[in-house]
Protein backbone atom coordinates (compact mmCIF):
# COMPACT_ATOMS: atom_id res chain seq x y z
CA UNK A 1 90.26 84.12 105.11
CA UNK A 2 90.90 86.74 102.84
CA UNK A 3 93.04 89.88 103.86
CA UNK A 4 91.29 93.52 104.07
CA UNK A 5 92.68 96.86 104.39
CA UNK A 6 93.80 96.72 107.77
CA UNK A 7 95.09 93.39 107.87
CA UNK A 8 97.13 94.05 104.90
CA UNK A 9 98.18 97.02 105.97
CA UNK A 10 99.13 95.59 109.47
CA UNK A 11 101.26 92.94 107.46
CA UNK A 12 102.86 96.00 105.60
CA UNK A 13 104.18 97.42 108.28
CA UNK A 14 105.21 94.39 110.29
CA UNK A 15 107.48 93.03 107.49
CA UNK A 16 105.37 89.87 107.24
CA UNK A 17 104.41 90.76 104.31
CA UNK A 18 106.37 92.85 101.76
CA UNK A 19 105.28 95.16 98.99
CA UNK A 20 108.22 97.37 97.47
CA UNK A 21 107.62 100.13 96.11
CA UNK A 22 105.00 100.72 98.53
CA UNK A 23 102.64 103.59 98.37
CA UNK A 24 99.17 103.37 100.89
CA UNK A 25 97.25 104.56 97.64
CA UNK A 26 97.94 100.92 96.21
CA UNK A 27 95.85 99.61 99.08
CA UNK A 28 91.91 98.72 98.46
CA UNK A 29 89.10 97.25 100.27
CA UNK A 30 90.10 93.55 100.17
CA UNK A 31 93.58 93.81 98.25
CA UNK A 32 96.50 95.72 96.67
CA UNK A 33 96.18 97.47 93.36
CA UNK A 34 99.37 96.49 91.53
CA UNK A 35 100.82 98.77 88.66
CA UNK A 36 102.65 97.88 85.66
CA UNK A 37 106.44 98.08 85.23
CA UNK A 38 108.51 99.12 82.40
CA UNK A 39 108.98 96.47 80.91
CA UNK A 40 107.05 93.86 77.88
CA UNK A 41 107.90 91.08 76.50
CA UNK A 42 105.98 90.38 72.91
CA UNK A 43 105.13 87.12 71.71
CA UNK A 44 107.06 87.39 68.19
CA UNK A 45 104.92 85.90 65.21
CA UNK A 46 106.67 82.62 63.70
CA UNK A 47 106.34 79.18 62.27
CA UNK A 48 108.77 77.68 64.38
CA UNK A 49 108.72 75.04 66.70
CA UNK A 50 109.48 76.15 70.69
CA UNK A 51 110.42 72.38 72.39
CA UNK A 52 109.18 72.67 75.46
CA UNK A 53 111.80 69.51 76.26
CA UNK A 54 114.18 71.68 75.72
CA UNK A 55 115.81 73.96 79.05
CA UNK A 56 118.56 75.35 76.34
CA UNK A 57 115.79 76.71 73.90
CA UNK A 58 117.05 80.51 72.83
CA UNK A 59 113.69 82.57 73.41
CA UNK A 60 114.61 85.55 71.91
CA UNK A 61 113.14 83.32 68.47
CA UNK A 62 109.71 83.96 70.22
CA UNK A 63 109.73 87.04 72.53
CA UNK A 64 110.60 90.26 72.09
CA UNK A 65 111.26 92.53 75.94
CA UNK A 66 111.33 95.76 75.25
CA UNK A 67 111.03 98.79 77.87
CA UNK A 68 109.67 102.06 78.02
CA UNK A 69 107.19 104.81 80.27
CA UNK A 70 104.27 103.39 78.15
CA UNK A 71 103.47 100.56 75.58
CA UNK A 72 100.59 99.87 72.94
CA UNK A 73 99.05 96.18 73.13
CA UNK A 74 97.90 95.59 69.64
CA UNK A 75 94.76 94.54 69.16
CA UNK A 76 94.68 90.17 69.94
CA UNK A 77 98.05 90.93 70.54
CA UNK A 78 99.77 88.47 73.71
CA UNK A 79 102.08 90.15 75.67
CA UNK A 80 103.75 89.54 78.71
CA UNK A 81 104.01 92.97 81.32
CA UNK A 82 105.39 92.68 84.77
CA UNK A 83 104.87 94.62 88.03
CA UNK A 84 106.51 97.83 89.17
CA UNK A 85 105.78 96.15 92.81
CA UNK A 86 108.28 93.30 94.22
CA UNK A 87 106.23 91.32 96.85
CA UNK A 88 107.32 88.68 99.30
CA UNK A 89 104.70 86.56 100.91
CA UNK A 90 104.77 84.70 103.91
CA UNK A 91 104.56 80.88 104.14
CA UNK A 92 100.36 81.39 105.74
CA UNK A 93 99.58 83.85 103.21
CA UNK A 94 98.71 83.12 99.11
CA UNK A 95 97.24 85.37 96.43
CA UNK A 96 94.98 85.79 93.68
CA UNK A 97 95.30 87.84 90.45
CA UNK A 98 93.16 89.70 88.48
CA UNK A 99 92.83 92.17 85.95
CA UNK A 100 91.26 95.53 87.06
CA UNK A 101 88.12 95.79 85.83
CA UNK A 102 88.30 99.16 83.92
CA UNK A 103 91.33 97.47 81.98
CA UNK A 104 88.90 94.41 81.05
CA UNK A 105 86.16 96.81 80.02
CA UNK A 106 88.84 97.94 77.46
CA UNK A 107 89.18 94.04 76.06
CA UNK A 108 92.46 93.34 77.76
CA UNK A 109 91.85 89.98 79.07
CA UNK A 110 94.37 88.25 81.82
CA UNK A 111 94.30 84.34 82.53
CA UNK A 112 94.10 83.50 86.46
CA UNK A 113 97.10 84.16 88.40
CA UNK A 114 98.46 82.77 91.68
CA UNK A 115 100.51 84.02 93.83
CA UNK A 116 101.92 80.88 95.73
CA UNK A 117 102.79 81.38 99.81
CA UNK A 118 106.62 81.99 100.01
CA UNK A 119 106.78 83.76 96.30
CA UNK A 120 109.50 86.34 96.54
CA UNK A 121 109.54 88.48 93.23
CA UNK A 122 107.68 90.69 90.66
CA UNK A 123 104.72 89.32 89.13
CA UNK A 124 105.13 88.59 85.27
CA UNK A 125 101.12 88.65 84.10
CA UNK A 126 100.50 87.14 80.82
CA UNK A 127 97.79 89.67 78.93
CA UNK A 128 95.97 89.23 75.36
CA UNK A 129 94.78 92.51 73.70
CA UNK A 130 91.54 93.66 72.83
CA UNK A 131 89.81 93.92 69.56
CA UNK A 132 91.84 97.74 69.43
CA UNK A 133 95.04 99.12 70.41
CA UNK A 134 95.19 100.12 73.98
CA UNK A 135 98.13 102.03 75.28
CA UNK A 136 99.62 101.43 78.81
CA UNK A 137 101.78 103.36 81.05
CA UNK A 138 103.92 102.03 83.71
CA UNK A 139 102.59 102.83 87.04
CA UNK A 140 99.09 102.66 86.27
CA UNK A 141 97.31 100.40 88.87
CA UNK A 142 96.76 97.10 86.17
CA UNK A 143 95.94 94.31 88.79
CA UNK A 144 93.99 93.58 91.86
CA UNK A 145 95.51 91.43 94.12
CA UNK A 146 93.48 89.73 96.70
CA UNK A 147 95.19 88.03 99.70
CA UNK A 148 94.28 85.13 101.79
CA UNK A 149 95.63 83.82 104.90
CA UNK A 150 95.81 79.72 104.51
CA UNK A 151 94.62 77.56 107.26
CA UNK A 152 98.11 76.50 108.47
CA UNK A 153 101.96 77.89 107.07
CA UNK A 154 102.61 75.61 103.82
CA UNK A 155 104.77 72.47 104.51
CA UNK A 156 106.62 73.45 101.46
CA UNK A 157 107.00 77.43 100.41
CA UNK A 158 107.21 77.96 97.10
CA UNK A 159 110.84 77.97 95.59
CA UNK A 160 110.25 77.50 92.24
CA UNK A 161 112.70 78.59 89.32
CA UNK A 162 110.33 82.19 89.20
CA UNK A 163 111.84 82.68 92.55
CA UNK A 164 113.14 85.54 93.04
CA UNK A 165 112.70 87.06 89.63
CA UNK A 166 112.92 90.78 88.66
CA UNK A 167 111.52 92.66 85.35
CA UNK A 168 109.68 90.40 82.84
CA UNK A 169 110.60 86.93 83.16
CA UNK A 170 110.06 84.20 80.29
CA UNK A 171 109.55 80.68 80.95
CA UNK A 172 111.79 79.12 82.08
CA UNK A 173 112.11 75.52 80.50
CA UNK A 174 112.75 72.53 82.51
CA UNK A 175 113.00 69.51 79.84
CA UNK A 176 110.81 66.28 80.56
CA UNK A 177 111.24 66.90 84.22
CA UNK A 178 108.41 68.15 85.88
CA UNK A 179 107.68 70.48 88.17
């Protein structure tokens, strides 16, 4: 079942669901418009080799965070931007990602997110640029987040190493061990 306006705005206000900085403007038919923080991380150029065995790999080789009021993704340029918004979802509740549409009418494209049930955190979206520069500002509405109740709570919230994570976040490398 997926969320509308009042039901996400009934989990708003009862704490079961939490959205911080929250402004009712944010709030659409069937979701939440989130907008972009001030923070990117750019995918730095290189020849390289990033082992993905490796947890102790230093990724500022490969990433560049920088932070600002507003930010130019270069054209094919892959970026990583994260969300002014913190959310916390309940174990009965999961979420989908996606770009807004007037930002993919621009070129940006954004790969399918999920927001797993029990995800405390901002969201760190991964974005590729168009075939042009386009020039972001933080606190423009960027994604549409639609919500959907699950069937039963999840056995198993999510508590993944993203947990909890604030600003930008860059992978976070386990070795062989997966996940």
């Amino acid at each position: 079942m997926i969320l509308s306006d009042f039901d996400l705005l009934a989990y708003i206000k009862s704490k079961r669901l939490v959205i911080e900085p929250f402004d009712n403007a944010i709030v659409r038919e069937n979701g939440v418009d989130l907008r972009i923080g001030n923070q990117i991380a750019r995918l730095v150029p290189t020849d390289e080799v990033l082992d993905t065995a490796n947890p102790d790999a230093d990724l500022s080789k490969f990433y560049k965070i920088e932070s600002g009021e507003s930010f130019i993704i270069n054209p094919h340029e892959k970026v990583l931007l994260t969300t002014l918004e913190y959310v916390e979802l309940p174990a009965d509740i999961m979420a989908f990602v996606e770009l807004r549409s007037s930002f993919a009418r621009l070129g940006l494209m954004m790969p399918p997110t999920i927001i797993d049930a029990g995800f405390k955190g901002n969201i760190t979206l991964e974005i590729q640029g168009s075939s042009f520069p386009v020039k972001v500002y933080a606190g423009q509405r960027f994604a549409h987040v639609i919500f959907a109740k699950t069937l039963n709570p999840v056995e198993k919230p999510y508590r993944g190493r993203y947990q909890g994570q604030r600003g930008v976040t860059l992978p976070k490398l386990l070795g062989l061990a997966s996940d």
